[in-house]
PDB file of N, CA and C in Angstrom:
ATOM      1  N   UNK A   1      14.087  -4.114  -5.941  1.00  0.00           N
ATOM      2  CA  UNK A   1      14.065  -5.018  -4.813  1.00  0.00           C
ATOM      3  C   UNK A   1      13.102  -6.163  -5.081  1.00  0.00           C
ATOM      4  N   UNK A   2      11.577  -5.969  -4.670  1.00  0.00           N
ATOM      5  CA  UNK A   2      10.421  -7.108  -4.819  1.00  0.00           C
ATOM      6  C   UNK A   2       9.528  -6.231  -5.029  1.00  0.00           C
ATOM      7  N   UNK A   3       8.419  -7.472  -5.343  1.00  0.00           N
ATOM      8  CA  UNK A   3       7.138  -7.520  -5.441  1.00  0.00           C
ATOM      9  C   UNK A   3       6.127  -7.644  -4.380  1.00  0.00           C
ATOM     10  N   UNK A   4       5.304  -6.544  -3.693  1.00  0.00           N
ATOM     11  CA  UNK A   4       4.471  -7.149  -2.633  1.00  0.00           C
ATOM     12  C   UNK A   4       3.300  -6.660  -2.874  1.00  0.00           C
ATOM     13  N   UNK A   5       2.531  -7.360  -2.193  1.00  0.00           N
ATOM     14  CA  UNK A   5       0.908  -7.381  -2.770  1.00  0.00           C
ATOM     15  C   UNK A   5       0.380  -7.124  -1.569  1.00  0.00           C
ATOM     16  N   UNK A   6      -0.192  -5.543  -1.328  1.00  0.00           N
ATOM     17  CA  UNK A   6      -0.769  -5.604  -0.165  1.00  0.00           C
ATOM     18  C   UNK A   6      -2.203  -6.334   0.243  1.00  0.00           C
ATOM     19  N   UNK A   7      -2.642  -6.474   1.609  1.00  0.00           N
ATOM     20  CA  UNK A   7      -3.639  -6.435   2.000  1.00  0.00           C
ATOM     21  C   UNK A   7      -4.888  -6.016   2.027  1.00  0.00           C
ATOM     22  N   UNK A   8      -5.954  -5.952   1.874  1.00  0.00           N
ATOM     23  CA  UNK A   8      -7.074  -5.477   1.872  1.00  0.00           C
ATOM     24  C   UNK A   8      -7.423  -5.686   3.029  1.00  0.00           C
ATOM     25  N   UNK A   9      -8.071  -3.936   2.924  1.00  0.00           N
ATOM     26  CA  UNK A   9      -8.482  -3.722   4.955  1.00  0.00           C
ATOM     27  C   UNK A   9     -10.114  -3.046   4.421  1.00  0.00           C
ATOM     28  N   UNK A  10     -10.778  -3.940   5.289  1.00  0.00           N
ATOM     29  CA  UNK A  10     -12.596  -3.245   5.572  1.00  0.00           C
ATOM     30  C   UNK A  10     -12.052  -2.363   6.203  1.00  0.00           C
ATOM     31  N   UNK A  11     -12.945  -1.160   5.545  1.00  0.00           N
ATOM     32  CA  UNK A  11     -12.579   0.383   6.129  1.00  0.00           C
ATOM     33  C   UNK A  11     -13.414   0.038   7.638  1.00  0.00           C
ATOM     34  N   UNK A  12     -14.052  -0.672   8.605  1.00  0.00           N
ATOM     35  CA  UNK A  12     -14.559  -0.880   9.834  1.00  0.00           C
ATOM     36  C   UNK A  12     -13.175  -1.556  10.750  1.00  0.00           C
ATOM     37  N   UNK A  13     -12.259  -1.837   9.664  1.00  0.00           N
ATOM     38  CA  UNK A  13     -10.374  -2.100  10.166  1.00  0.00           C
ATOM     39  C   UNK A  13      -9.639  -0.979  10.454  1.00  0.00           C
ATOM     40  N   UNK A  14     -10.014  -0.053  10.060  1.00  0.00           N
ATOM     41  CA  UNK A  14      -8.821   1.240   9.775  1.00  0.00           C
ATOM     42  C   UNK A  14      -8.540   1.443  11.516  1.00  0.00           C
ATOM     43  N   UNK A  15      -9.317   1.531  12.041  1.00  0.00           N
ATOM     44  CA  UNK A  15      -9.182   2.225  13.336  1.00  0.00           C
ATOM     45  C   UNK A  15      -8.184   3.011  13.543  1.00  0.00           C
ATOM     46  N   UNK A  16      -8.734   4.280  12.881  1.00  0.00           N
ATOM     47  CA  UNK A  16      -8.023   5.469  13.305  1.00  0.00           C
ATOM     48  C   UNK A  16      -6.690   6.006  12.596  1.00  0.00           C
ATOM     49  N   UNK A  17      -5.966   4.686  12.233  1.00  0.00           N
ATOM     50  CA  UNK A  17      -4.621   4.805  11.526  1.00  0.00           C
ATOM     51  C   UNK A  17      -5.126   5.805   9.723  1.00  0.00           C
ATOM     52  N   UNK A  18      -3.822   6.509   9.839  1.00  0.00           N
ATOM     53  CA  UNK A  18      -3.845   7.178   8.408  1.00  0.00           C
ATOM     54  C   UNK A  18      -4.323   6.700   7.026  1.00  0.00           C
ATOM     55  N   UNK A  19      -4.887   7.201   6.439  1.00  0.00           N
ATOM     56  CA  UNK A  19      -5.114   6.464   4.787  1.00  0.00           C
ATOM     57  C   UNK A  19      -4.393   7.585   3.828  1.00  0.00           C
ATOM     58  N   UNK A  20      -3.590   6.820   3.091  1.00  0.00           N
ATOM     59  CA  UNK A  20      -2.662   7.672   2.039  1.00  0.00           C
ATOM     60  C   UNK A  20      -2.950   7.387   1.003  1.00  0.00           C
ATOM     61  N   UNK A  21      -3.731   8.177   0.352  1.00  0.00           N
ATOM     62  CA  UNK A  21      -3.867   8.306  -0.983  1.00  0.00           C
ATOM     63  C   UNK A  21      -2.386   7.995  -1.944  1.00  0.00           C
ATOM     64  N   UNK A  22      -2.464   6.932  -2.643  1.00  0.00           N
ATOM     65  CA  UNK A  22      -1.536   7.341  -3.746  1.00  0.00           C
ATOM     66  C   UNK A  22      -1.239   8.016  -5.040  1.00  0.00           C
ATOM     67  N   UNK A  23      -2.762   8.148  -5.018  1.00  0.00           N
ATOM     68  CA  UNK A  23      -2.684   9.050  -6.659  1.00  0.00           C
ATOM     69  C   UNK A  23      -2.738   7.363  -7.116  1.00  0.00           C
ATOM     70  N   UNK A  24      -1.586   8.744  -8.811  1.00  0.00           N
ATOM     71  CA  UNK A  24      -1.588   7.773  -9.750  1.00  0.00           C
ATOM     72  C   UNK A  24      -0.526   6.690  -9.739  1.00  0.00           C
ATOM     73  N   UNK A  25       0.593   7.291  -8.670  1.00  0.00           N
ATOM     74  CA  UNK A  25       1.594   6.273  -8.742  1.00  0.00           C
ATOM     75  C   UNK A  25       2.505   6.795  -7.945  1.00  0.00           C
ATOM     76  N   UNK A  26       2.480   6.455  -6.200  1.00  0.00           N
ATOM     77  CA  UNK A  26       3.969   6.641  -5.579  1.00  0.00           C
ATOM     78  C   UNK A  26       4.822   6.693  -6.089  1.00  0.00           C
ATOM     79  N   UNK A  27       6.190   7.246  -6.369  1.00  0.00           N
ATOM     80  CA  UNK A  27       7.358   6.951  -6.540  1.00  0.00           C
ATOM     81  C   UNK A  27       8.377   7.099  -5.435  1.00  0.00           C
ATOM     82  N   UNK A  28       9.268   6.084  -5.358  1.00  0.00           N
ATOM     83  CA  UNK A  28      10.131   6.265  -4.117  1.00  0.00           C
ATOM     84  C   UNK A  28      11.730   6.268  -5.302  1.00  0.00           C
ATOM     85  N   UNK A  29      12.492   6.217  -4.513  1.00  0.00           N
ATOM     86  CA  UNK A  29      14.271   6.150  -5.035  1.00  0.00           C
ATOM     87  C   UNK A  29      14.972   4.704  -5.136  1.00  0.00           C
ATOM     88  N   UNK A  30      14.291   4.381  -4.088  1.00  0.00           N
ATOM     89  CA  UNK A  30      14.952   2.940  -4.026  1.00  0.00           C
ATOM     90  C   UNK A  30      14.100   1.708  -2.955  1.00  0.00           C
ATOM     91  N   UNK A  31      13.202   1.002  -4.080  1.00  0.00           N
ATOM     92  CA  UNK A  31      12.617  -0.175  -2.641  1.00  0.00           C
ATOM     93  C   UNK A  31      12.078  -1.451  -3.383  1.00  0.00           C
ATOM     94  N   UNK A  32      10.196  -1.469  -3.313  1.00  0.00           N
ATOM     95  CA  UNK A  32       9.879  -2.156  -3.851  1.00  0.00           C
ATOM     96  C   UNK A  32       8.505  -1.306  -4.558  1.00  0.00           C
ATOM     97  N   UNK A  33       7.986  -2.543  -5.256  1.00  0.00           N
ATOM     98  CA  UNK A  33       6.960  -2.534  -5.918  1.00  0.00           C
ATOM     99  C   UNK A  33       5.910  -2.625  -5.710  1.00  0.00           C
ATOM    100  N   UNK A  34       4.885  -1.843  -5.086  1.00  0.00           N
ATOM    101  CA  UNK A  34       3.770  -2.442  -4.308  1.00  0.00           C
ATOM    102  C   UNK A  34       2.881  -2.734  -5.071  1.00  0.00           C
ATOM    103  N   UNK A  35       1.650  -3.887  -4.918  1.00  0.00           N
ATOM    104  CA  UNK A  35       0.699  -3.693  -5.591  1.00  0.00           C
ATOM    105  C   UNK A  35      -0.606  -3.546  -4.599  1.00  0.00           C
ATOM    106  N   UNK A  36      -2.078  -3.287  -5.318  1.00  0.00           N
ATOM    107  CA  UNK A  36      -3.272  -3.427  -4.387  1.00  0.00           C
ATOM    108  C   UNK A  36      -3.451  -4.485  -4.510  1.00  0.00           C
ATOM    109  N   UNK A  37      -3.908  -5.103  -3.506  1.00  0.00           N
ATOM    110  CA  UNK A  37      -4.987  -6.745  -3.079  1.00  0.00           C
ATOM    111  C   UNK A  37      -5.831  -6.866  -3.679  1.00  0.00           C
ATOM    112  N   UNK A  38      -5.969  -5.907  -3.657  1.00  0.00           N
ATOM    113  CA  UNK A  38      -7.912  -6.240  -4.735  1.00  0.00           C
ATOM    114  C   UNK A  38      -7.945  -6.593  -6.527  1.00  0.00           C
ATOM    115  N   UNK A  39      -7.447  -5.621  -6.817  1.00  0.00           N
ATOM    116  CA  UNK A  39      -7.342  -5.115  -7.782  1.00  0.00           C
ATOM    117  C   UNK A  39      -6.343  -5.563  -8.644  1.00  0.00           C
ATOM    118  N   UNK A  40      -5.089  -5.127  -8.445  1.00  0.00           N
ATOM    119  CA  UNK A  40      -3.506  -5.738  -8.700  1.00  0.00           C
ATOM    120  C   UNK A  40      -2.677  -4.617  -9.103  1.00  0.00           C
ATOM    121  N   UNK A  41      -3.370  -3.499  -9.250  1.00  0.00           N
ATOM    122  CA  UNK A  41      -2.713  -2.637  -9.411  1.00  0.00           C
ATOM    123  C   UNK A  41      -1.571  -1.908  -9.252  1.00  0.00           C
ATOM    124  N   UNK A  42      -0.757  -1.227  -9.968  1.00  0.00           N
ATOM    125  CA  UNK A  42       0.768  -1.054  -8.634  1.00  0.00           C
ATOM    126  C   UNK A  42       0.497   0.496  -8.487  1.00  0.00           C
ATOM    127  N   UNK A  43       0.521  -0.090  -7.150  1.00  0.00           N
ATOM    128  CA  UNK A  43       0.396   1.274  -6.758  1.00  0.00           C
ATOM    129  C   UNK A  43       1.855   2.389  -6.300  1.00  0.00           C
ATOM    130  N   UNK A  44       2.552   1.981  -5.637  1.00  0.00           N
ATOM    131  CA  UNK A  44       4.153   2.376  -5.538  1.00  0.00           C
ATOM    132  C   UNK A  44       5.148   1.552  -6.297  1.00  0.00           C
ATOM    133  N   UNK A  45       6.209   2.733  -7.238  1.00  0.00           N
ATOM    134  CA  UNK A  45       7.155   2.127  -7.207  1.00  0.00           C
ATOM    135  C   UNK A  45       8.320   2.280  -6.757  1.00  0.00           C
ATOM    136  N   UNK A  46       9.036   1.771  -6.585  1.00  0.00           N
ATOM    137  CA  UNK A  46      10.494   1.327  -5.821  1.00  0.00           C
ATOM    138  C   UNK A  46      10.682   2.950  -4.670  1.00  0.00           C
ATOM    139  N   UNK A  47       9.375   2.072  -3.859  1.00  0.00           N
ATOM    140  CA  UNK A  47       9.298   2.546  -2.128  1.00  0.00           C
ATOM    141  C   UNK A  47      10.034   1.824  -0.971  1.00  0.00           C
ATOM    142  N   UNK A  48      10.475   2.301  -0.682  1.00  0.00           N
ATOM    143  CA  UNK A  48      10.968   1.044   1.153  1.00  0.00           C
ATOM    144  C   UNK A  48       9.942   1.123   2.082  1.00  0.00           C
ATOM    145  N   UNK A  49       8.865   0.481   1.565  1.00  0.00           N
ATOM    146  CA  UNK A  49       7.893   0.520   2.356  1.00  0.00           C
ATOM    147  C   UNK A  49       7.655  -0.758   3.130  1.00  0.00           C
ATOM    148  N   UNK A  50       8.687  -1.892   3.565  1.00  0.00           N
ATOM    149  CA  UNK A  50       9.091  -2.298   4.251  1.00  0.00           C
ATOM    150  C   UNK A  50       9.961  -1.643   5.946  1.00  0.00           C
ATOM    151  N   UNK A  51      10.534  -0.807   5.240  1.00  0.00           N
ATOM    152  CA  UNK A  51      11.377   0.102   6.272  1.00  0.00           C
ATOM    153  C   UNK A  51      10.201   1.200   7.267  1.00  0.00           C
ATOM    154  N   UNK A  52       9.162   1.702   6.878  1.00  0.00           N
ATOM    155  CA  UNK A  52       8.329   2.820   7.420  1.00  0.00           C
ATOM    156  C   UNK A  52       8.286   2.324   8.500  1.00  0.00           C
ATOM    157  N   UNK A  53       8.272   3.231   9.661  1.00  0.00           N
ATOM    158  CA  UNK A  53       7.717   3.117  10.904  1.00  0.00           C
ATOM    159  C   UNK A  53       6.484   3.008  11.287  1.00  0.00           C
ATOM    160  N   UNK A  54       5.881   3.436  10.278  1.00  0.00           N
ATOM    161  CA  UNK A  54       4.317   3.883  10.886  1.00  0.00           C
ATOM    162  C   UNK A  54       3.576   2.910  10.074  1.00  0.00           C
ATOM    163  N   UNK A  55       2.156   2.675  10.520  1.00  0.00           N
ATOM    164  CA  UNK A  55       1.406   1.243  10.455  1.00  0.00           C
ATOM    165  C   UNK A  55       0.052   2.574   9.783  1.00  0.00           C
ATOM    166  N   UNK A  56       0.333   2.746   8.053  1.00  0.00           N
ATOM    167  CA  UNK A  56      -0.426   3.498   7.554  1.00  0.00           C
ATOM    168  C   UNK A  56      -1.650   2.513   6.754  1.00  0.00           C
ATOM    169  N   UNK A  57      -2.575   3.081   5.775  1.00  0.00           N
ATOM    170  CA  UNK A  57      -3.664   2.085   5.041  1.00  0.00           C
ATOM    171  C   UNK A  57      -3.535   3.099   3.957  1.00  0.00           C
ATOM    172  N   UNK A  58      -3.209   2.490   2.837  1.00  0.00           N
ATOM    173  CA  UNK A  58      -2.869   2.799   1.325  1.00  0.00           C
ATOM    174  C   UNK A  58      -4.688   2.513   0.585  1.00  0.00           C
ATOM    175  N   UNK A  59      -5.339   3.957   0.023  1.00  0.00           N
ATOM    176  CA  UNK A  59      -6.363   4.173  -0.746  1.00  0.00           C
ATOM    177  C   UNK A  59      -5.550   3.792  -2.177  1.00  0.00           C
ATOM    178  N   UNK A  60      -6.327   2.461  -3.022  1.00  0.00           N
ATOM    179  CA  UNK A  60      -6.156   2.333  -4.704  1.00  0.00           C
ATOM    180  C   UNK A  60      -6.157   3.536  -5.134  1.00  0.00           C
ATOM    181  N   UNK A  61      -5.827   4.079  -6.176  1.00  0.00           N
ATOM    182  CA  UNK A  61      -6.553   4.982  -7.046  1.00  0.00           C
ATOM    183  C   UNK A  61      -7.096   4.500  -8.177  1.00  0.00           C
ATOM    184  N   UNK A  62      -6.930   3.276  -8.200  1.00  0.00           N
ATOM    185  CA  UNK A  62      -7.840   2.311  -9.217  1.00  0.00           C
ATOM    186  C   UNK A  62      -9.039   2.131  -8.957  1.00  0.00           C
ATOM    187  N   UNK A  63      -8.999   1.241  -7.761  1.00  0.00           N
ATOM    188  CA  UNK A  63     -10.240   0.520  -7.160  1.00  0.00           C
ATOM    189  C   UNK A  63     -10.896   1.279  -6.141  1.00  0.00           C
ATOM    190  N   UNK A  64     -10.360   2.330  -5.585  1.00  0.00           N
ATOM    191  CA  UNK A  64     -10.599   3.014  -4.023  1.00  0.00           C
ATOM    192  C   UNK A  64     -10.841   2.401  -2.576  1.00  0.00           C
ATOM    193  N   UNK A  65      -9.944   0.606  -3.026  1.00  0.00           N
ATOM    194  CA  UNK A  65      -9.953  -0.203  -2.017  1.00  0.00           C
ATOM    195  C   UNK A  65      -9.020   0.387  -0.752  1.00  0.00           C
ATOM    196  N   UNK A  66      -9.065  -0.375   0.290  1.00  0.00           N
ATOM    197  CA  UNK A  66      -7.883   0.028   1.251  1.00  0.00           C
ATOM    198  C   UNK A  66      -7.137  -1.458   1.473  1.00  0.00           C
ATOM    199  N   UNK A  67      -5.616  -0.634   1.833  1.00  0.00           N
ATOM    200  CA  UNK A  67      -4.639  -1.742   1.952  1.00  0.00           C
ATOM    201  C   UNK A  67      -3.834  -1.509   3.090  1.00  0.00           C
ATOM    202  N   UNK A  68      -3.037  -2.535   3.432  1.00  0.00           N
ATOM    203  CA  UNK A  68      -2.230  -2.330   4.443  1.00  0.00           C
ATOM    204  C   UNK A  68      -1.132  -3.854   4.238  1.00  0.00           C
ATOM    205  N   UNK A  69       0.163  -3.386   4.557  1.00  0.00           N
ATOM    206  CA  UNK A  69       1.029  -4.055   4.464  1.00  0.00           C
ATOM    207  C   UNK A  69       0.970  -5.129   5.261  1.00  0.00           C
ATOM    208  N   UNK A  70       1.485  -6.446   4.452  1.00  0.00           N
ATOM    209  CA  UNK A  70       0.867  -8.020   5.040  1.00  0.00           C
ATOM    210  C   UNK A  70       1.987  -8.021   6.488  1.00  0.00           C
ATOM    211  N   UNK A  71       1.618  -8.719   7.181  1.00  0.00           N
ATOM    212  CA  UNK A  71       2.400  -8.886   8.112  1.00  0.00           C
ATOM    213  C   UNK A  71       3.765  -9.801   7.925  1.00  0.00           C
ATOM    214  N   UNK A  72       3.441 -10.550   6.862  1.00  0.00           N
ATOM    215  CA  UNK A  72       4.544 -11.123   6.626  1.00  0.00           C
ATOM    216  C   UNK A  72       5.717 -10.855   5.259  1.00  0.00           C
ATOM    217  N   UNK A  73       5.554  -9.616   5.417  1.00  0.00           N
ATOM    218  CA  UNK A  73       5.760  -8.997   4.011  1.00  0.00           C
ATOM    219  C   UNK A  73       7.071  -8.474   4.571  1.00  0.00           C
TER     220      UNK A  73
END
């Protein structure tokens, strides 16, 4: 599908919402490519993490930054 580059969230942002570790590397079946904000790392590949319902915050396993999907993504 694409390329998206998440967000970087100050963990004093999280409020409350989930943090999902990815390890070393999500894998999904069919989506996109995520990377971290910080870092550049990819962290998922070919996730529909466009499609999720839920408004989660993605831990690097590179950097141990936090992310969250851009709003305009």
């Amino acid at each position: 599908m694409g390329t998206i580059v998440l967000k970087h969230v100050p963990e004093d942002r999280v409020n409350g919402r989930e943090i999902v570790d990815t390890g070393v590397l999500m894998m999904g079946l069919e989506g996109d490519n995520v990377h971290c904000g910080v870092c550049g790392r990819e962290m998922m590949h070919d996730v529909p993490i466009r499609t999720m319902k839920v408004n989660l915050v993605y831990r690097c396993a590179g950097c141990d930054s936090l992310n969250e999907l851009p709003p305009d993504a």
